[in-house]
PDB file of N, CA and C in Angstrom:
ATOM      1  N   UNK A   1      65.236 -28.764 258.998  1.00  0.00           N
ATOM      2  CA  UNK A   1      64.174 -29.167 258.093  1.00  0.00           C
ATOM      3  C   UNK A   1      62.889 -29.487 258.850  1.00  0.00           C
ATOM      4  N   UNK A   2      63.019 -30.031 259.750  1.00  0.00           N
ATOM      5  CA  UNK A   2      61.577 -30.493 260.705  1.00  0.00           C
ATOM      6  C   UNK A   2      61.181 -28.992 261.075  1.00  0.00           C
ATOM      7  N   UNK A   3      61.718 -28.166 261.914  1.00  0.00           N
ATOM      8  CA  UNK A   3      61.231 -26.889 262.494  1.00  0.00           C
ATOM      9  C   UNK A   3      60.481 -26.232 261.007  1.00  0.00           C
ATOM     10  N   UNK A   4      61.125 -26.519 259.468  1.00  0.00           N
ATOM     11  CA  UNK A   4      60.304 -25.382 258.612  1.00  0.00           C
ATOM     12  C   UNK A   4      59.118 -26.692 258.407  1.00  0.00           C
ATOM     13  N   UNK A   5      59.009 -27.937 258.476  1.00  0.00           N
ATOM     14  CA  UNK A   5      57.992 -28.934 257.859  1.00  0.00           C
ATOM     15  C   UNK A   5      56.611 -28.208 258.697  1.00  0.00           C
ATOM     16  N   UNK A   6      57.290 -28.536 259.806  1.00  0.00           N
ATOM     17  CA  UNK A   6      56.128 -27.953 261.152  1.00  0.00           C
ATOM     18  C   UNK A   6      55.685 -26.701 261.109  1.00  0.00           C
ATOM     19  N   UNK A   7      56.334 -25.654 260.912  1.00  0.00           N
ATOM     20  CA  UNK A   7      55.798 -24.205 260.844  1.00  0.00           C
ATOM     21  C   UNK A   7      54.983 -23.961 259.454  1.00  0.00           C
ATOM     22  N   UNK A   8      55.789 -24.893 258.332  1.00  0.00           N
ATOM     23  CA  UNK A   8      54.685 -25.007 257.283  1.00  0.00           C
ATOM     24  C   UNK A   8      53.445 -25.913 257.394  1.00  0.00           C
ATOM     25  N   UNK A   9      53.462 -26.650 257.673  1.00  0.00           N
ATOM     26  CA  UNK A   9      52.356 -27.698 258.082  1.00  0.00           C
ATOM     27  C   UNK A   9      51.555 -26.605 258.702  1.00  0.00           C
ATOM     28  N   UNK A  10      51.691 -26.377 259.838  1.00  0.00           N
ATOM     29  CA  UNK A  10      50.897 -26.047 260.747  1.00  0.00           C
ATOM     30  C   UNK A  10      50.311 -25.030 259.807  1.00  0.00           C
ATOM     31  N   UNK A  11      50.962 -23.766 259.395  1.00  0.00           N
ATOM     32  CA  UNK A  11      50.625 -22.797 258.576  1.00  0.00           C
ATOM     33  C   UNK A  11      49.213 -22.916 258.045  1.00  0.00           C
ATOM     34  N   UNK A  12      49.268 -24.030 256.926  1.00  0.00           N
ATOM     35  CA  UNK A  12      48.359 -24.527 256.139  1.00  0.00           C
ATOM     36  C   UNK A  12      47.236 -24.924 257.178  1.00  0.00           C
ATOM     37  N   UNK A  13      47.496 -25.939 257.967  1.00  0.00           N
ATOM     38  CA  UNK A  13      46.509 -26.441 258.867  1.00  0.00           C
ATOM     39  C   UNK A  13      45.278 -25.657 259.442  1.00  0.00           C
ATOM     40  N   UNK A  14      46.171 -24.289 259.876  1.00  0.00           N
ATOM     41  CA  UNK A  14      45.790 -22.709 260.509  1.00  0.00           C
ATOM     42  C   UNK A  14      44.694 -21.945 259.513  1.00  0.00           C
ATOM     43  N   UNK A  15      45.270 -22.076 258.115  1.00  0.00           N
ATOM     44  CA  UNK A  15      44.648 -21.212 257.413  1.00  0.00           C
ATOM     45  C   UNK A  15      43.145 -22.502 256.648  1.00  0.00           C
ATOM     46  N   UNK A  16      43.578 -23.523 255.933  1.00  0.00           N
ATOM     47  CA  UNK A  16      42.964 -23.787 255.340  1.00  0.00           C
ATOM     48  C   UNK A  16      42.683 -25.024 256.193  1.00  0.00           C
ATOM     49  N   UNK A  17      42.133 -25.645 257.009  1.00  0.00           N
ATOM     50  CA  UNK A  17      42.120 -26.567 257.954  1.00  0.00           C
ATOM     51  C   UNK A  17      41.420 -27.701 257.320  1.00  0.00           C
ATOM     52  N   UNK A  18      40.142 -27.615 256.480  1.00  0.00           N
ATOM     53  CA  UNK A  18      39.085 -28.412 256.092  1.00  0.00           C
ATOM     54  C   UNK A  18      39.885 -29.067 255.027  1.00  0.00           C
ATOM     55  N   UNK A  19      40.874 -28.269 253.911  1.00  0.00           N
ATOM     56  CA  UNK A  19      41.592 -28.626 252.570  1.00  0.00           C
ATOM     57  C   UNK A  19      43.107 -29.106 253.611  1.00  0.00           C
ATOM     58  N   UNK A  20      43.271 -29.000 254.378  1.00  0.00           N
ATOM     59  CA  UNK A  20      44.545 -29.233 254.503  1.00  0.00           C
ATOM     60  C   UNK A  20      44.127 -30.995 254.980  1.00  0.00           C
ATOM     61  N   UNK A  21      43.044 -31.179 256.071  1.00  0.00           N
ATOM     62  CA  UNK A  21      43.190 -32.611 256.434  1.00  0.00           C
ATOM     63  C   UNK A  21      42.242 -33.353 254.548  1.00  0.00           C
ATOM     64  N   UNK A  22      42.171 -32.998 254.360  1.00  0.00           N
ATOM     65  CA  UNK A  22      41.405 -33.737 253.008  1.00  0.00           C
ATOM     66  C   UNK A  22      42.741 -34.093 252.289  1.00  0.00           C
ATOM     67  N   UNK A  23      43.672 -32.978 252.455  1.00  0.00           N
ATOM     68  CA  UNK A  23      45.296 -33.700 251.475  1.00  0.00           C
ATOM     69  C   UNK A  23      45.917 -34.656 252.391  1.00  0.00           C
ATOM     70  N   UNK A  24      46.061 -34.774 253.731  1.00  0.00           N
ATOM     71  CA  UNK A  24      46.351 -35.991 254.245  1.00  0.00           C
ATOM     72  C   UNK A  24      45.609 -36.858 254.097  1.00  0.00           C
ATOM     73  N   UNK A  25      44.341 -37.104 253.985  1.00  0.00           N
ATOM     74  CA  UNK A  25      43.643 -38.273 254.378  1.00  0.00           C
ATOM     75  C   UNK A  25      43.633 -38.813 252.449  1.00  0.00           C
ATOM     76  N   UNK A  26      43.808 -38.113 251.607  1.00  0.00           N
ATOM     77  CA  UNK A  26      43.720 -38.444 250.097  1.00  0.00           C
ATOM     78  C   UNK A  26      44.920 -39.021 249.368  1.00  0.00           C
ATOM     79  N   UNK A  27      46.391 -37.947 249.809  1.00  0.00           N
ATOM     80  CA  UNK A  27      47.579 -38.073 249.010  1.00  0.00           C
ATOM     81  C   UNK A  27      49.095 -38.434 250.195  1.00  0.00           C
ATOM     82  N   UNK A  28      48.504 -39.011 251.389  1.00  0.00           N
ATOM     83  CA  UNK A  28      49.425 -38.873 252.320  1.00  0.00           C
ATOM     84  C   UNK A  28      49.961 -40.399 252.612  1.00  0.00           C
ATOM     85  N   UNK A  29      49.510 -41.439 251.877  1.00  0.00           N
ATOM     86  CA  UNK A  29      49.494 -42.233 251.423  1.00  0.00           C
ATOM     87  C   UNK A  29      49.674 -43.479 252.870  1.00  0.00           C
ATOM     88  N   UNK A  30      48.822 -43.668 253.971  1.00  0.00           N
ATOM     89  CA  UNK A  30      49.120 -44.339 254.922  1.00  0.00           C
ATOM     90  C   UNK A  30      48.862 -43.210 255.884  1.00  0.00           C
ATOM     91  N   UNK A  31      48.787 -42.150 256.052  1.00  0.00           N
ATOM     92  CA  UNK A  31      48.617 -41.368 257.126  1.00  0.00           C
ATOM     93  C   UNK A  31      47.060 -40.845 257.418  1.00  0.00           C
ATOM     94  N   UNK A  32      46.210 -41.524 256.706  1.00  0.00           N
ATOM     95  CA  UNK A  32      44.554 -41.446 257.262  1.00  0.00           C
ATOM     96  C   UNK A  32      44.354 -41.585 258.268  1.00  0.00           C
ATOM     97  N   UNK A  33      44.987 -42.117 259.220  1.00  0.00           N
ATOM     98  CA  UNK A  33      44.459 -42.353 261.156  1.00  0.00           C
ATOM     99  C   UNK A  33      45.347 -41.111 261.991  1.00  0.00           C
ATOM    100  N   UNK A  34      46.461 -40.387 260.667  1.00  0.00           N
ATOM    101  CA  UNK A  34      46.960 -39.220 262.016  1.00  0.00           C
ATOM    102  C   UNK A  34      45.891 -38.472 261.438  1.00  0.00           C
ATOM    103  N   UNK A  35      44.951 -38.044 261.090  1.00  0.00           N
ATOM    104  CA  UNK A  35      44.135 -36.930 260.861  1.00  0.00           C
ATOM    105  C   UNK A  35      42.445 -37.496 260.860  1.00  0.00           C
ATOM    106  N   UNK A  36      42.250 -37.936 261.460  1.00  0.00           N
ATOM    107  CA  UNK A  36      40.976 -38.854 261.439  1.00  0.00           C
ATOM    108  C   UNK A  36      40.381 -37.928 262.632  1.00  0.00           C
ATOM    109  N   UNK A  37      41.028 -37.816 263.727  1.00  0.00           N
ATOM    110  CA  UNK A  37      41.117 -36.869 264.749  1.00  0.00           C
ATOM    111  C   UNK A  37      40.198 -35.459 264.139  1.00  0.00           C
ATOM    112  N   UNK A  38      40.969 -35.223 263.227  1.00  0.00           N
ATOM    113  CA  UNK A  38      40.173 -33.686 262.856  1.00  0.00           C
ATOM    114  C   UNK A  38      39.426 -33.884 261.641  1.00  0.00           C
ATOM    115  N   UNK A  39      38.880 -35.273 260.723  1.00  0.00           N
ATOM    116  CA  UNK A  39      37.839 -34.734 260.155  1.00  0.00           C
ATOM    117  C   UNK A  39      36.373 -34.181 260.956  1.00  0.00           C
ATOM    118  N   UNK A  40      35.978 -33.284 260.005  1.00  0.00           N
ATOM    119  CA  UNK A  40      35.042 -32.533 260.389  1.00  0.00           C
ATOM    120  C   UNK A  40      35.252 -31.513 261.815  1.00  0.00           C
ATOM    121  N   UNK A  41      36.077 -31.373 261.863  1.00  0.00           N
ATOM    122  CA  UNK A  41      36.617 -30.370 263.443  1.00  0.00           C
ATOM    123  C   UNK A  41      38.056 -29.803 263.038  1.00  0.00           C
ATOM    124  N   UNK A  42      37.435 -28.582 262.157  1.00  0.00           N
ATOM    125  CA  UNK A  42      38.047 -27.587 261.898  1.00  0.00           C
ATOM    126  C   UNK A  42      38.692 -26.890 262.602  1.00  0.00           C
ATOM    127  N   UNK A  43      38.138 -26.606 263.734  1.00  0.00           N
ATOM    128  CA  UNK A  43      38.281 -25.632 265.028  1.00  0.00           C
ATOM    129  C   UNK A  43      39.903 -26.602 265.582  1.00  0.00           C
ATOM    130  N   UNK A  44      39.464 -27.861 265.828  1.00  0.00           N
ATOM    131  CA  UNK A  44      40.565 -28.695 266.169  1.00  0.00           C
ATOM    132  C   UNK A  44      41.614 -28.550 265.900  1.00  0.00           C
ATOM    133  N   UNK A  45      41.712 -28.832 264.382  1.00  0.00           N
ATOM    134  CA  UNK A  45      42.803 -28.670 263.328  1.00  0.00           C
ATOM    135  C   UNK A  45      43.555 -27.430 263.767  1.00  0.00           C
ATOM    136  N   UNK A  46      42.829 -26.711 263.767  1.00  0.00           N
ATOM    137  CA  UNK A  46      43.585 -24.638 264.056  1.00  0.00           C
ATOM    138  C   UNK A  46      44.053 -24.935 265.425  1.00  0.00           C
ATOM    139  N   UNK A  47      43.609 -25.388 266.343  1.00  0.00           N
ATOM    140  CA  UNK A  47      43.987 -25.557 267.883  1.00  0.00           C
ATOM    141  C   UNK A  47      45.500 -26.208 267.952  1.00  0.00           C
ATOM    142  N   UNK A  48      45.387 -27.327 267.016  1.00  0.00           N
ATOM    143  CA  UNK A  48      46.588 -28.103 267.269  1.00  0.00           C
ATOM    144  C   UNK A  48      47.319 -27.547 265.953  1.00  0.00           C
ATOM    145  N   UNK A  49      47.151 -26.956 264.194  1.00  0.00           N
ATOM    146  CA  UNK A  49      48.106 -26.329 264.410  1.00  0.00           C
ATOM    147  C   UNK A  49      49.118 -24.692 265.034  1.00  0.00           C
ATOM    148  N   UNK A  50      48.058 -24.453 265.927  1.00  0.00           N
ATOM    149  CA  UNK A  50      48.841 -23.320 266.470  1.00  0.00           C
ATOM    150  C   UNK A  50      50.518 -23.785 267.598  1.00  0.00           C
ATOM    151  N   UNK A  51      49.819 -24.952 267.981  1.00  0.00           N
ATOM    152  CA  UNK A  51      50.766 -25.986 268.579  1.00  0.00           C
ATOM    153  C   UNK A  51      52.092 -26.307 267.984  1.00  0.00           C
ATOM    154  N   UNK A  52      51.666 -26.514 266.558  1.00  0.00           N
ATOM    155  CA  UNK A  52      52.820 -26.835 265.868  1.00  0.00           C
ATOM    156  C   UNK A  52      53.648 -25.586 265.663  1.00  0.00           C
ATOM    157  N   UNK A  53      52.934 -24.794 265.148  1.00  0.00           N
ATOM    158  CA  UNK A  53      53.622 -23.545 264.848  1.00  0.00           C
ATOM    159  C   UNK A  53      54.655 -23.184 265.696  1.00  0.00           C
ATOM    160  N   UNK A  54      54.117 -23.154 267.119  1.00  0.00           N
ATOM    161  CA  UNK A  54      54.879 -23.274 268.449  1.00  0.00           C
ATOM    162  C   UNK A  54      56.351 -23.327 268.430  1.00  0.00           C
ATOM    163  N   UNK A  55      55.917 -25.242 268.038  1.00  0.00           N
ATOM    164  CA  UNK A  55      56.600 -26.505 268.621  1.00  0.00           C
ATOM    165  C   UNK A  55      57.718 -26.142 267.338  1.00  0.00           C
ATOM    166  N   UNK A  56      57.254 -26.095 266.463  1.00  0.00           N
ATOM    167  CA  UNK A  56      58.730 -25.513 265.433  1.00  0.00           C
ATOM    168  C   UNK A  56      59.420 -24.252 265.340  1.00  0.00           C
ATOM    169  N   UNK A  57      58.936 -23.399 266.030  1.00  0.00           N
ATOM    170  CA  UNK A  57      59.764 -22.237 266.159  1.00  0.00           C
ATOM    171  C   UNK A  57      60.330 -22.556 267.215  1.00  0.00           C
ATOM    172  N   UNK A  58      59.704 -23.309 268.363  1.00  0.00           N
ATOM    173  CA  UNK A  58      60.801 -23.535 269.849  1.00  0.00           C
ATOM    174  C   UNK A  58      61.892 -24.076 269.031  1.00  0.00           C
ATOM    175  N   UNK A  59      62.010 -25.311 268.448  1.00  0.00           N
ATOM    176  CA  UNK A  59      62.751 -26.021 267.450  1.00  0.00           C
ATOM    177  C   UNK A  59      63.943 -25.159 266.409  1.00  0.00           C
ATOM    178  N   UNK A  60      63.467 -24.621 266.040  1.00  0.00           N
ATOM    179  CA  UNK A  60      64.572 -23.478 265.135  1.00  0.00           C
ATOM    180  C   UNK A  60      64.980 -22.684 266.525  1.00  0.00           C
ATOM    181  N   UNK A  61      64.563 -22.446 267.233  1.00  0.00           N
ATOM    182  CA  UNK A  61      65.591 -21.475 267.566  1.00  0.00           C
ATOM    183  C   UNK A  61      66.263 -22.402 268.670  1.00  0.00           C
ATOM    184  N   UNK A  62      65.841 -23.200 269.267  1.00  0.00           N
ATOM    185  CA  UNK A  62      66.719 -23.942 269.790  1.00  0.00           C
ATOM    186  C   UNK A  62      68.050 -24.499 268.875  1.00  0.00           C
ATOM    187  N   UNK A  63      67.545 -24.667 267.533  1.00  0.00           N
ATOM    188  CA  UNK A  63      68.985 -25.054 266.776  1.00  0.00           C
ATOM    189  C   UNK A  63      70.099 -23.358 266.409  1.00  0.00           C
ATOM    190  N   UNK A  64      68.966 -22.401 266.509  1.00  0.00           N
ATOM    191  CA  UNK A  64      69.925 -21.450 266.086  1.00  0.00           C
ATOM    192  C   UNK A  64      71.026 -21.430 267.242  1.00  0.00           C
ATOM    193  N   UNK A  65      70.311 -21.598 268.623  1.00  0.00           N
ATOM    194  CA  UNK A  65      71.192 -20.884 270.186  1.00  0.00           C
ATOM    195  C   UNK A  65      72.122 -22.185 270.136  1.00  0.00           C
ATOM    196  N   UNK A  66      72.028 -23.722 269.117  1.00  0.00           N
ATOM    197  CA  UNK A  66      72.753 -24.370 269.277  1.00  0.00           C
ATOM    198  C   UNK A  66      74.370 -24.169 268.721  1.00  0.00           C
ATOM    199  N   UNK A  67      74.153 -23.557 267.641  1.00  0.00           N
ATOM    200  CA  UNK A  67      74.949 -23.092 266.790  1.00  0.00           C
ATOM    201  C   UNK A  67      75.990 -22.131 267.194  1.00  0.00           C
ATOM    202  N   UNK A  68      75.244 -21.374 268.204  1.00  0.00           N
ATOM    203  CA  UNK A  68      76.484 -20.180 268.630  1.00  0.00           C
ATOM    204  C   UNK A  68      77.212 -20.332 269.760  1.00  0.00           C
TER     205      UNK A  68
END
């Protein structure tokens, strides 16, 4: 579940960066200081989620190679 949160997160982050930190900082209810970082730094947002994107596919497939 974390590896798809992260690859989706990030996803969004990637594509729509400006709407994606406006839904944390509005409906995330306590999480305004993890994204405070990237208001107004769009570019940011895409930087770190390409990171995530990463960081959750290392994640899935580390659980897949766990599995076999």
């Amino acid at each position: 579940m974390a590896a798809t949160f992260m690859i989706g997160d990030g996803m969004l982050g990637l594509l729509q960066p400006r709407r994606h930190v406006e839904l944390w900082q509005e409906q995330a209810g306590g999480a305004e200081w993890l994204v405070r970082p990237f208001v107004g730094h769009p570019g940011r947002r895409r930087a770190y989620a390409l990171l995530q994107i990463a960081a959750g596919l290392a994640l899935a497939a580390r659980q897949v190679t766990a599995r076999r």
